[in-house]
Protein backbone atom coordinates (compact mmCIF):
# COMPACT_ATOMS: atom_id res chain seq x y z
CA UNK A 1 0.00 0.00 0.00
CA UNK A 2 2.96 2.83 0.48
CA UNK A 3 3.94 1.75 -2.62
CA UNK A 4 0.65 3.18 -4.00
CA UNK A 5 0.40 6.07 -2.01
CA UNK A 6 4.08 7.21 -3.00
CA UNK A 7 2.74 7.02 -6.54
CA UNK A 8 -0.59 9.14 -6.37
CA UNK A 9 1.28 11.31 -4.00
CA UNK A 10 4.16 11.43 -6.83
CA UNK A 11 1.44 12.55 -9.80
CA UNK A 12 -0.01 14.68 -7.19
CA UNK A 13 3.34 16.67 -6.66
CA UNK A 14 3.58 16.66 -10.64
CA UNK A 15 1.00 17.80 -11.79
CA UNK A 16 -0.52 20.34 -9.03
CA UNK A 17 3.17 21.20 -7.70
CA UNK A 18 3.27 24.96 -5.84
CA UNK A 19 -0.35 26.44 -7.48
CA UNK A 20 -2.83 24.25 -6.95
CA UNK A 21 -5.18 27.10 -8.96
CA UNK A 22 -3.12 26.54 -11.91
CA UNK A 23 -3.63 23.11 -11.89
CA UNK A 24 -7.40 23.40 -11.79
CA UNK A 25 -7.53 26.34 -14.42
CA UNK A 26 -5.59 23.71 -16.82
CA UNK A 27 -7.80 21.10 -16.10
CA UNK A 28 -11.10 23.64 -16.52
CA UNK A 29 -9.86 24.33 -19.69
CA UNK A 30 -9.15 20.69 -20.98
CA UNK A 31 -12.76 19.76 -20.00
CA UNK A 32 -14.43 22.56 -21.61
CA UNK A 33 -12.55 22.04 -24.70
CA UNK A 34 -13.32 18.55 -24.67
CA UNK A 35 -17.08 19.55 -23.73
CA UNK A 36 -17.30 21.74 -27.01
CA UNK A 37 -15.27 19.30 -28.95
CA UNK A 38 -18.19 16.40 -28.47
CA UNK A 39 -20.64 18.66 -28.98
CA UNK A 40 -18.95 19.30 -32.71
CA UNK A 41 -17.09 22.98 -31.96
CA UNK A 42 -13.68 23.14 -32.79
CA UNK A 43 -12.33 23.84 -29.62
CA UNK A 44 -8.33 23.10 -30.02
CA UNK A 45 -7.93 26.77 -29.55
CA UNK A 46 -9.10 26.91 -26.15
CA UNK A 47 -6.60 25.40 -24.24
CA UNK A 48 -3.27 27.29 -25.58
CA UNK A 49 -5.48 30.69 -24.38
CA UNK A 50 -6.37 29.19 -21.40
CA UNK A 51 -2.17 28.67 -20.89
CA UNK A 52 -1.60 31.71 -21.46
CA UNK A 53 -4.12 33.20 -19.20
CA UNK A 54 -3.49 31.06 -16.72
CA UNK A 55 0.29 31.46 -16.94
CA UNK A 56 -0.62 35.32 -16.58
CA UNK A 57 -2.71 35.00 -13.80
CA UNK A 58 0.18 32.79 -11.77
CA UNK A 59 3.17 34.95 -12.50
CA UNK A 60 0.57 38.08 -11.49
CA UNK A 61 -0.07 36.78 -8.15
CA UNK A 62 3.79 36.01 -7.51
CA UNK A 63 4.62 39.38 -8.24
CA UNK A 64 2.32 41.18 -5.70
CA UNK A 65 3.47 38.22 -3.26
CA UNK A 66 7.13 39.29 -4.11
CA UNK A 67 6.34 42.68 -3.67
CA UNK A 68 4.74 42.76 -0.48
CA UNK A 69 8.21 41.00 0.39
């Protein structure tokens, strides 16, 4: 069983890491593009935006953190 937990607790680290919202915004914007994609929209445009505002929004909040500092 620690074998397991070391695992999910590995892909854990991974993929949510230090910004847990930037984990969730990535994975919002996966299932809304895949949302619109079954519904027939071409959607493969919605997750490079979603990056990128995402990306924005993390290195935002570091910089008011850092300048608090």
């Amino acid at each position: 069983m620690t074998r397991l937990r070391d695992f999910g607790l590995f892909w854990w680290d991974f993929v949510v890491g230090d910004d847990w919202r930037a984990a969730l915004g990535i994975a919002l914007a996966l299932g809304i593009a895949a949302a619109l994609v079954a519904t027939g929209i071409d959607a493969w445009w919605l997750v490079p935006i979603g990056v990128v505002a995402i990306l924005f929004a993390s290195l935002r909040r570091e910089a008011e953190k850092a300048r608090r500092v």
